[in-house]
Protein backbone atom coordinates (compact mmCIF):
# COMPACT_ATOMS: atom_id res chain seq x y z
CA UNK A 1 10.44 12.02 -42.06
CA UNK A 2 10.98 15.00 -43.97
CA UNK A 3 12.91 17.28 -41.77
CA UNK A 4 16.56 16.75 -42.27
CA UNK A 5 17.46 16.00 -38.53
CA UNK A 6 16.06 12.41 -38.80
CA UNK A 7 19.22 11.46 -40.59
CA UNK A 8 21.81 14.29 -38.73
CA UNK A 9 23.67 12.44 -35.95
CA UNK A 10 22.99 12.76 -32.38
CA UNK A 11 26.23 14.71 -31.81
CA UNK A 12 25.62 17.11 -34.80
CA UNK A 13 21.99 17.69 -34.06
CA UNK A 14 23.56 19.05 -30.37
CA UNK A 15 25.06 21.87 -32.33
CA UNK A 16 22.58 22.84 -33.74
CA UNK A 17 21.37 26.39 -33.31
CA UNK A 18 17.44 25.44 -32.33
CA UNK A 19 18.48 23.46 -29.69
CA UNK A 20 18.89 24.25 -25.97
CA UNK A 21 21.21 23.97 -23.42
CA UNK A 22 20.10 20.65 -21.54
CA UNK A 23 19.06 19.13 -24.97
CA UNK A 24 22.64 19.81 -26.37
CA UNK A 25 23.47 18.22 -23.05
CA UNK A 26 21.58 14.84 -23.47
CA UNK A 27 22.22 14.94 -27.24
CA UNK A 28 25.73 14.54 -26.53
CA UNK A 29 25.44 12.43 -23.27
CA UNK A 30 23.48 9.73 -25.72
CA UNK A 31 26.39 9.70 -28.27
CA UNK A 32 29.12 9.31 -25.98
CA UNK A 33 27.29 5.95 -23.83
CA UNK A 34 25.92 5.24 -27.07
CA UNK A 35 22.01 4.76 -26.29
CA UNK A 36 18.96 5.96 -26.49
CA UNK A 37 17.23 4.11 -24.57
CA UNK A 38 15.09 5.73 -21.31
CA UNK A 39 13.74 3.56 -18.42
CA UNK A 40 10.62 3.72 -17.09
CA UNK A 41 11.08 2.65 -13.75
CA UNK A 42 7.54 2.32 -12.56
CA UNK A 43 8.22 0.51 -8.92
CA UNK A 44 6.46 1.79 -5.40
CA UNK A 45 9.22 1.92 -3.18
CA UNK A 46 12.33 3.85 -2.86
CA UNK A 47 14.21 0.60 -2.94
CA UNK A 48 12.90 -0.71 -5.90
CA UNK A 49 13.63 2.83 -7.92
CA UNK A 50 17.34 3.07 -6.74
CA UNK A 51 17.91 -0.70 -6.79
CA UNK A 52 16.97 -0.51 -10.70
CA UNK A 53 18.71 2.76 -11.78
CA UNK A 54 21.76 0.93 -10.06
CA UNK A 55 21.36 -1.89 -12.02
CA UNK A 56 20.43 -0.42 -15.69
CA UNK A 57 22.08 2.68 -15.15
CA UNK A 58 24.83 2.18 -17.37
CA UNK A 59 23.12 1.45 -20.24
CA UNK A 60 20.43 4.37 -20.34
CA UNK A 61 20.75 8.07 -21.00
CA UNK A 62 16.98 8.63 -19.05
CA UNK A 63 15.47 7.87 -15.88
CA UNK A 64 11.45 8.18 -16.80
CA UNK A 65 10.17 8.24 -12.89
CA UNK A 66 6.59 8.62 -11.72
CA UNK A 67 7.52 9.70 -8.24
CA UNK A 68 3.69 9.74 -6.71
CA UNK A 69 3.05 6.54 -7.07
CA UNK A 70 6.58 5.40 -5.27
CA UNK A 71 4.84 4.97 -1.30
CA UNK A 72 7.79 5.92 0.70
CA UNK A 73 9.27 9.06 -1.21
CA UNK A 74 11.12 11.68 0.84
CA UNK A 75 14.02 13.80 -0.31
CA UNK A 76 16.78 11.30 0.28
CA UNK A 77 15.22 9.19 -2.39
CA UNK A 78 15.34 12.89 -4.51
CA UNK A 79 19.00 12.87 -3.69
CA UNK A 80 19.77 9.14 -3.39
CA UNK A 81 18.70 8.37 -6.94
CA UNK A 82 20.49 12.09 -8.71
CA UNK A 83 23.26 10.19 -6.81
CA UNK A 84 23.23 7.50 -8.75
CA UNK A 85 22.31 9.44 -11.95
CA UNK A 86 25.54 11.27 -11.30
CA UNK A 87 27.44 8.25 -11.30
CA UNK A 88 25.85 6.48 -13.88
CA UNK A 89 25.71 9.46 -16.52
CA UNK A 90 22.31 9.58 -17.07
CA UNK A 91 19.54 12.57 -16.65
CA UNK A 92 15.89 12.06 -14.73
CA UNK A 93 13.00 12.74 -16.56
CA UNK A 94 9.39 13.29 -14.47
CA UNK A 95 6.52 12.04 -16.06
CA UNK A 96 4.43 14.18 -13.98
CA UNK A 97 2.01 15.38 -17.16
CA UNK A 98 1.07 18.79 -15.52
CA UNK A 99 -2.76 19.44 -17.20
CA UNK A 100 -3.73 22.25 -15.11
CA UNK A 101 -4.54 26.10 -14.32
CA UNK A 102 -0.85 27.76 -14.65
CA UNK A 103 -1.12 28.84 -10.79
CA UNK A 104 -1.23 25.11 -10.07
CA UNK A 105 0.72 23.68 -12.05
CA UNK A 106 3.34 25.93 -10.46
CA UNK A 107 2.81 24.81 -6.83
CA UNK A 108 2.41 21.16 -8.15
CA UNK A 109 5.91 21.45 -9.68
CA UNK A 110 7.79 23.38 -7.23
CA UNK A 111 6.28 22.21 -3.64
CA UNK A 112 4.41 20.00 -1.88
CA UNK A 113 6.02 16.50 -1.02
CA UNK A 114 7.59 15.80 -4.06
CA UNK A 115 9.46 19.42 -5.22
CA UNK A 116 9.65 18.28 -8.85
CA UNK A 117 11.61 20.94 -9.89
CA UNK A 118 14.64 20.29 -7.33
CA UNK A 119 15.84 17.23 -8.95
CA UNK A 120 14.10 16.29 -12.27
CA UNK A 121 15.97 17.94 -14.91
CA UNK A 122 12.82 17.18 -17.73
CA UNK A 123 9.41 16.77 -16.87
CA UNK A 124 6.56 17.11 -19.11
CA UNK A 125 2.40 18.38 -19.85
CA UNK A 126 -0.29 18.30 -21.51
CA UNK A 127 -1.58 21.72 -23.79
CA UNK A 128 -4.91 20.99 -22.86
CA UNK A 129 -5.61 24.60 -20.15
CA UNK A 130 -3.68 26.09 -23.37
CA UNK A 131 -0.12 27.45 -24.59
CA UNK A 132 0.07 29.11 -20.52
CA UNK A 133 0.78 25.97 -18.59
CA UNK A 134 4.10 25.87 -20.80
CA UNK A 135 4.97 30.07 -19.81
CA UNK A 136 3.68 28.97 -16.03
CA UNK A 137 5.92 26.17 -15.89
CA UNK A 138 8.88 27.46 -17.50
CA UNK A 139 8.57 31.04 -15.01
CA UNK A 140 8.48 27.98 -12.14
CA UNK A 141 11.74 26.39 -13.88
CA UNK A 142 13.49 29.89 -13.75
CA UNK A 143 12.34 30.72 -10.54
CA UNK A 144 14.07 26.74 -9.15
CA UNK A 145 17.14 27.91 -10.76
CA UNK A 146 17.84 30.97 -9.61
CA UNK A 147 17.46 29.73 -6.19
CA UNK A 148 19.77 27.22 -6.67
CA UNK A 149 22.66 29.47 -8.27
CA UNK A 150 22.21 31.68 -5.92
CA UNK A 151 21.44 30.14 -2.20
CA UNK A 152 23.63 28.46 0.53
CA UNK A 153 24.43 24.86 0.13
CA UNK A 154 25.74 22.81 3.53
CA UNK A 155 28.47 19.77 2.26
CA UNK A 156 28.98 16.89 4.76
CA UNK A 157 31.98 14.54 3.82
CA UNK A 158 34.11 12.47 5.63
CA UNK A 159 37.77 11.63 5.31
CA UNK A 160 36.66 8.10 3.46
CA UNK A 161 37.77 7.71 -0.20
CA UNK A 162 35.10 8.97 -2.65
CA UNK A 163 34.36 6.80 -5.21
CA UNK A 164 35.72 9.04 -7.74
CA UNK A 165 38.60 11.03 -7.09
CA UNK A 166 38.00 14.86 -8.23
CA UNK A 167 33.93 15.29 -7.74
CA UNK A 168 34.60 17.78 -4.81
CA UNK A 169 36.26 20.25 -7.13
CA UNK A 170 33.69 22.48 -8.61
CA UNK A 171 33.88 24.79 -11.87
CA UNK A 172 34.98 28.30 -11.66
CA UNK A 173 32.22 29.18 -14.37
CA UNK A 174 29.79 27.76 -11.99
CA UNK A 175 30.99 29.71 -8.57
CA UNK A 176 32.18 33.06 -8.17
CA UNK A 177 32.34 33.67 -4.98
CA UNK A 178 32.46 31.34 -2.03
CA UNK A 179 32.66 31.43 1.02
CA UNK A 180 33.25 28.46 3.92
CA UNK A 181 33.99 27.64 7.21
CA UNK A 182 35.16 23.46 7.46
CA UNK A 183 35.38 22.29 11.24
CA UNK A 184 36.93 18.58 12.07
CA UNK A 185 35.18 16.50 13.93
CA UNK A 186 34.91 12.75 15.87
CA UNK A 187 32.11 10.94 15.35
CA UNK A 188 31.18 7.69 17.30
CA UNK A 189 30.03 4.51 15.88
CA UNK A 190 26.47 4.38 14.94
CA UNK A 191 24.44 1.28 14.64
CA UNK A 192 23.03 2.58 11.24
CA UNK A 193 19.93 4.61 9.90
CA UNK A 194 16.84 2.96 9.43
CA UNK A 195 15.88 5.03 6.44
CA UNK A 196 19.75 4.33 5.13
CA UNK A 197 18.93 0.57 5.23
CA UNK A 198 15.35 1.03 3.93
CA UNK A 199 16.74 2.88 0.80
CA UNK A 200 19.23 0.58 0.39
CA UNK A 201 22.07 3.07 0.57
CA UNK A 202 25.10 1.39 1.87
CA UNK A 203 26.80 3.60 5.10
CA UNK A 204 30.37 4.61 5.30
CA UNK A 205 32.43 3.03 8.16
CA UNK A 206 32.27 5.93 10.74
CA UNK A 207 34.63 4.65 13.10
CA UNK A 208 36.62 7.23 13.73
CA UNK A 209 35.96 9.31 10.71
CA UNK A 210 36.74 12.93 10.30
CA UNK A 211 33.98 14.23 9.03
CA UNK A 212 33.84 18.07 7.51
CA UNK A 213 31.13 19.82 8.07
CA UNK A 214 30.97 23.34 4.85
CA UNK A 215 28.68 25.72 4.22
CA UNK A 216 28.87 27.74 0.59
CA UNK A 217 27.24 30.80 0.46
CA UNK A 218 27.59 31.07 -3.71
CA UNK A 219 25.90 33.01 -6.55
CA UNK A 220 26.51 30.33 -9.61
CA UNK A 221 26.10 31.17 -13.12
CA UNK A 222 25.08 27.78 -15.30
CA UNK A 223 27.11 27.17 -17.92
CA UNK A 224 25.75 26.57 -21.58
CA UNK A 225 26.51 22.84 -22.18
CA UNK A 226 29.73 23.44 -24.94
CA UNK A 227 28.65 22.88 -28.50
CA UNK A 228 30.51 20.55 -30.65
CA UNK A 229 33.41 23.00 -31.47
CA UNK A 230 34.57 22.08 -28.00
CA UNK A 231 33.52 18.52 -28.28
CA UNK A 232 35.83 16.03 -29.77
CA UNK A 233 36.38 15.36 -32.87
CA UNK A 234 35.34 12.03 -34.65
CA UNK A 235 38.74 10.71 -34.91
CA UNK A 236 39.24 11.00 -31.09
CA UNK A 237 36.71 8.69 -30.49
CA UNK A 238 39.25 6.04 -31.34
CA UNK A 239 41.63 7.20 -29.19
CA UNK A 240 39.39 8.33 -26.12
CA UNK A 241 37.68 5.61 -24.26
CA UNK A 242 33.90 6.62 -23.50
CA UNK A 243 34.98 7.23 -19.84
CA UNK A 244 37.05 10.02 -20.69
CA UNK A 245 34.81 11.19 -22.78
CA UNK A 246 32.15 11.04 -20.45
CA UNK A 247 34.54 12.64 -17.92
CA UNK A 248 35.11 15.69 -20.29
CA UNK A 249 31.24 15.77 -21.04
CA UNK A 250 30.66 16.19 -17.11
CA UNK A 251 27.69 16.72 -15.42
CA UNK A 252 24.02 17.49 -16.07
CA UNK A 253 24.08 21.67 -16.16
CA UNK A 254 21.50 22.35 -13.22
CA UNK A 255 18.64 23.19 -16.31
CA UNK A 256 15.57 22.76 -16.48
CA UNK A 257 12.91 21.42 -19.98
CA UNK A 258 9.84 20.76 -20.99
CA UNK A 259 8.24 17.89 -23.00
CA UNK A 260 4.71 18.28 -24.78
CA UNK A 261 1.92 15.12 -24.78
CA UNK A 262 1.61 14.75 -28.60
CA UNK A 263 0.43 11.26 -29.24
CA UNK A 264 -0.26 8.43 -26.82
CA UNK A 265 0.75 5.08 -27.27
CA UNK A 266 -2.56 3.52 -25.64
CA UNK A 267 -5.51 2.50 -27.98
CA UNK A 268 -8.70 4.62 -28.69
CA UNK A 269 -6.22 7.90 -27.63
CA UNK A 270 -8.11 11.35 -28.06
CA UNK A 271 -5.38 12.92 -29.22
CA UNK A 272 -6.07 14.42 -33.24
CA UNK A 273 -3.79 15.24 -36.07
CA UNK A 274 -4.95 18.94 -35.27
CA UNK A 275 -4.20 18.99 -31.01
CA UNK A 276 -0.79 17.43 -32.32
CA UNK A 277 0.32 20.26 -34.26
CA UNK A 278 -1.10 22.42 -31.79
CA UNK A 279 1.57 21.22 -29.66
CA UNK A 280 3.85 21.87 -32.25
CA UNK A 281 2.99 25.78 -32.66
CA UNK A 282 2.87 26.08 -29.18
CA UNK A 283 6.87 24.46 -28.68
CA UNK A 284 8.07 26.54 -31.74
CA UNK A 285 6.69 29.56 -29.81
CA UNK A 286 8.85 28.08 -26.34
CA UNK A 287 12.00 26.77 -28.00
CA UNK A 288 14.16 27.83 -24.86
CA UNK A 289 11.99 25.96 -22.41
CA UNK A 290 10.34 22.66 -24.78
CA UNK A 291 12.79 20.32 -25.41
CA UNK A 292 10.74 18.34 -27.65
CA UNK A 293 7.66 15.96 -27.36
CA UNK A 294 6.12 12.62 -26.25
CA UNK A 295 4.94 10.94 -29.31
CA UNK A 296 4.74 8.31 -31.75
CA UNK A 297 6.56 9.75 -34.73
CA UNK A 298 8.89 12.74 -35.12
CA UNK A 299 7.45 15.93 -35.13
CA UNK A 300 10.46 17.68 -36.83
CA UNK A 301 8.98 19.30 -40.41
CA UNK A 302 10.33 22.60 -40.59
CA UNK A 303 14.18 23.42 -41.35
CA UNK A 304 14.36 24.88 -37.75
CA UNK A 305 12.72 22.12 -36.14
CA UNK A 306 15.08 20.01 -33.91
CA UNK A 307 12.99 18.75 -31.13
CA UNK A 308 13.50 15.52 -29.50
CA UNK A 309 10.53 12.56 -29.57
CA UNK A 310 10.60 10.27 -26.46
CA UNK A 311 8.41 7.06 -27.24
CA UNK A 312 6.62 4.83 -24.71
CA UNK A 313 5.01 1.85 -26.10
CA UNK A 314 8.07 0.33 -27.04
CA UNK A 315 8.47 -3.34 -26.54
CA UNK A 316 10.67 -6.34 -27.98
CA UNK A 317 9.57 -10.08 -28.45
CA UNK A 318 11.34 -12.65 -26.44
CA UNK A 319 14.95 -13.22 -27.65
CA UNK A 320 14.73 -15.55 -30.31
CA UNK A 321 11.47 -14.72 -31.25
CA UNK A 322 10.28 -13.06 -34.49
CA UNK A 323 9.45 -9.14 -34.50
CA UNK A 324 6.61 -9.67 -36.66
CA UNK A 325 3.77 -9.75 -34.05
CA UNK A 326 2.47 -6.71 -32.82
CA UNK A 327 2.27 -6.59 -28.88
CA UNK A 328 0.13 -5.36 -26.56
CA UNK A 329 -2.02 -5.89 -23.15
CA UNK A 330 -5.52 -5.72 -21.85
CA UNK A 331 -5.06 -2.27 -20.74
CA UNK A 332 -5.08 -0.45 -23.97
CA UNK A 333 -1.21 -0.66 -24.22
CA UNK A 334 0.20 -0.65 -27.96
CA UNK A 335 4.08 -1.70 -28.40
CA UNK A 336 6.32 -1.12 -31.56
CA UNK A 337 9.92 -2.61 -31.55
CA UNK A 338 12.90 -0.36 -31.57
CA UNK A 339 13.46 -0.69 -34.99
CA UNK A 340 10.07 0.66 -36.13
CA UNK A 341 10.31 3.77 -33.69
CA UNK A 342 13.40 4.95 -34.25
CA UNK A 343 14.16 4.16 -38.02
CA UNK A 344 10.41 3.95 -39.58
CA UNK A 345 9.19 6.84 -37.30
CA UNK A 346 12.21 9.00 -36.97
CA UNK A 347 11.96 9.10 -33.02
CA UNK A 348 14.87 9.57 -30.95
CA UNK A 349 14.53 7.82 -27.46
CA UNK A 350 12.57 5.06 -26.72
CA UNK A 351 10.72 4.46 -23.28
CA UNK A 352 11.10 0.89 -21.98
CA UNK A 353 8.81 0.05 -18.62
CA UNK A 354 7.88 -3.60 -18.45
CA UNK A 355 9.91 -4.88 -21.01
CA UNK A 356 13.12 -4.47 -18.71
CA UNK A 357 11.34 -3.58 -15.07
CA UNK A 358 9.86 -7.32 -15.20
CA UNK A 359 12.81 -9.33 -16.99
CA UNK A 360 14.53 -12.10 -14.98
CA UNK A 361 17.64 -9.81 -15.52
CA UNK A 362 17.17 -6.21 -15.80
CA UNK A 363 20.45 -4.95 -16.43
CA UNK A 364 21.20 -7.41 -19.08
CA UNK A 365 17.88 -6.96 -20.68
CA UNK A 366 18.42 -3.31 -20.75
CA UNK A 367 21.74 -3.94 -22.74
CA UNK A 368 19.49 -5.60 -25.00
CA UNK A 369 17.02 -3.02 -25.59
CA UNK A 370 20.04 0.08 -25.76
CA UNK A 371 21.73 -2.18 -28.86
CA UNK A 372 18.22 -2.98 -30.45
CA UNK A 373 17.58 1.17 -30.21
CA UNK A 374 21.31 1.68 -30.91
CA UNK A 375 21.30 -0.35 -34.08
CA UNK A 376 18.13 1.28 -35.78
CA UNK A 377 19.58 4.74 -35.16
CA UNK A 378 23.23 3.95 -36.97
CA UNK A 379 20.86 2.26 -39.36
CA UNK A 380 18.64 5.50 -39.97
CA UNK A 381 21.91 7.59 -40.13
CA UNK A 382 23.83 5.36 -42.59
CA UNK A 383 20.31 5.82 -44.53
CA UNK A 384 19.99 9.24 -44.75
CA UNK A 385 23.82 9.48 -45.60
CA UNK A 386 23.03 7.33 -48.37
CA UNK A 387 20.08 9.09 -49.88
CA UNK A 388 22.52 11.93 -49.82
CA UNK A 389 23.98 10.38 -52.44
C-alpha cells in the first residue's frame, strides 16, 4: 500500500478532490452505518432478492445484484428493491460486466428487459474492446440522467401513514419548476395483486383510501453530494445518533459510476500485472465516470489516486473456527477473510455471496461479516496513524 489513502478515513477520503460525486456519496454513507461490507445477493427470483436486502439491509452499504439471472424480473422488482435500498441506506451495484462493442454496450445498459441504467447507481466492465466501452457507457449514463432530471414523473399515494414522515418533500436544489394537478379519489376493496404477493410486497389497506393521483412535469438539477465541510464534525458523532446522521446524509444523488475488472478472485484468472494497470491508465483518464475497480488489492499508487476496490472472494470460517485455512470450492473460487482484504491488501469493500446468502441466519451473519470488515478497517487506520508517528 503505498498511496496514502489506504490509511485516510472513509469520511476524509470523501473530500477528497479526485473523487466523484456518488463516490463521496458512498464514502460517507459507509462511515455513518459503519460498514463496508456489499452483498452479493445471487438468488433467481424477485422474492428471494427483496426478501434478503430486507433482511441484511441494515448492515450493508451495497447491493451487488446480477439481475439476468433473477427468472421473474420486471420493473416492480427495479423499483421494489431501490425501495428498500431507500429505506435501508444502502446503494445497488450491477454486476453486469459490459465486455462489448461501445454501440452495444449502450443498448445492453440502457434497454431491453432489464434498463440497467434506471435503477443501478454502479455497474461495472471489462477493458477488454478497449478504453471506448468506458466513454460509451459513461455518454449512456449521461444520456439516463438527463432524462430523468428532466422528464415527467406520475406519484400515486394514498392517505395511509408513510413509513417515514417527510419522504414526500423533495429538495429545492433538485426541482425548479413543478408543476401538478392532485385529484381525490375512492377506491374499492381489492382482493390483492398477484404480482404484489409474488414479490412479497405487503399492500396497503385500501378500504376506503384516498388515494392522490400527481403528475410533475420537472427539469431537476443533481446536486453534488456535500463534501465534508458540510458534514459533521467528529465530535458530533457523539452527540448525533447514526439515524440523524443518516437523515442529514439523505439519499443516493440520482448518479451514475463505473467500476473496472482488474483482478479476479477465481483461480487460473487471465488477468496480467500489465491488463491491470491498463485499467488503471484507462480510469485515471475517466475519473468523473470510474469510481474505482474490482480487484484483489488496492490500486491506489499515485498521490491523486483515490479509487475505491470492491473485493469478491471474501469468505470467513465458521464462528469459532480458526482463520488460518484458506477457503475455496470446486469451481475455481478463492476466499480471503476480511482481515486480509481490507488491512493486508488495502481494499475498501468486501463482496460477501455465499458466505451470508446460504447462512441459517442471514441478517445476523451479515452483522458478522460488517464487524469482521469494520474491525480491519479501524485497524488499518489506527495503523497508518501510527506510522505517522
Amino acid at each position: 500500500m503505498t498511496n496514502s489513502m489506504a490509511s485516510s478515513t472513509y469520511r476524509a477520503r470523501a473530500g477528497h478532490e479526485a473523487t466523484g460525486p456518488l463516490a463521496s456519496y458512498l464514502l460517507r454513507l459507509m462511515s455513518i452505518k459503519q460498514t463496508n461490507l456489499c452483498l452479493s445477493a445471487d438468488v433467481e427470483t424477485s422474492a428471494e432478492l427483496l426478501a434478503l436486502a430486507e433482511e441484511c439491509g441494515d448492515h450493508i452499504c451495497m447491493l451487488k445484484t446480477h439481475c439476468d439471472i433473477v427468472t421473474d424480473w420486471t420493473d416492480r422488482t427495479a423499483k421494489a428493491l431501490k425501495e428498500i435500498a431507500r429505506r435501508k441506506c444502502f446503494i445497488v451495484f450491477e454486476d453486469r460486466k459490459f465486455a462489448d462493442i461501445g454501440e452495444t454496450v449502450q443498448k445492453q445498459y440502457t434497454s431491453g428487459v432489464h434498463r440497467i441504467a434506471s435503477w443501478a447507481e454502479i455497474t461495472n466492465a471489462h477493458i477488454l474492446p478497449g478504453p471506448a466501452i468506458v466513454t460509451a457507457l459513461h455518454k449512456a449514463a449521461d444520456a439516463t440522467i438527463a432524462k430523468y432530471n428532466t422528464g415527467v414523473h406520475t406519484d400515486i399515494s394514498s392517505d395511509a401513514p408513510r413509513p417515514t414522515p417527510g419522504d414526500e418533500d423533495e429538495d429545492d436544489e433538485y426541482q425548479d419548476h413543478t408543476r401538478k394537478n392532485s385529484v381525490a379519489l375512492v377506491t374499492p376493496p381489492i382482493n390483492g395483486d398477484d404480482e404484489d404477493k409474488r414479490l412479497g410486497i405487503q399492500p396497503l389497506d385500501r378500504k376506503q383510501s384516498v388515494v392522490s393521483i400527481s403528475t410533475s412535469i420537472s427539469q431537476r438539477h443533481e446536486s453534488i453530494s456535500p463534501r465534508p465541510d458540510t458534514d459533521f464534525h467528529p465530535e458530533e458523532a457523539f452527540n448525533i445518533d447514526k439515524i440523524a446522521l443518516l437523515s442529514r446524509l439523505g439519499e443516493a444523488p440520482f448518479l451514475r459510476s463505473l467500476l473496472l475488472l482488474a483482478e479476479m478472485s477465481s483461480e487460473g484468472h487471465l488477468m496480467t500485472p500489465e491488463y491491470s494497470q491498463k485499467c488503471v491508465d484507462i480510469a485515471r483518464s475517466n475519473r468523473s465516470f470510474v469510481m474505482g475497480f474490482i480487484a484483489q488489492r488496492t490500486l491506489n499508487t499515485e498521490p491523486g489516486d483515490n479509487f475505491i476496490t470492491m473485493t469478491p472472494g471474501c469468505q470467513l470460517p465458521p464462528p469459532g473456527q480458526e482463520n488460518g485455512q484458506k477457503l475455496g470450492d470446486a469451481l475455481g473460487q478463492q476466499y480471503n477473510t476480511p482481515r486480509k482484504l481490507i488491512l493486508e491488501q488495502g481494499c475498501d469493500v468486501i463482496i460477501v455471496g455465499r458466505g451470508i446468502v446460504r447462512a441459517a441466519e442471514r441478517g445476523s451473519e451479515a452483522a458478522r461479516y460488517r464487524e469482521e470488515g469494520w474491525r480491519a478497517y479501524e485497524e488499518r487506520v489506527k495503523g497508518g496513524r501510527a506510522s505517522l508517528g
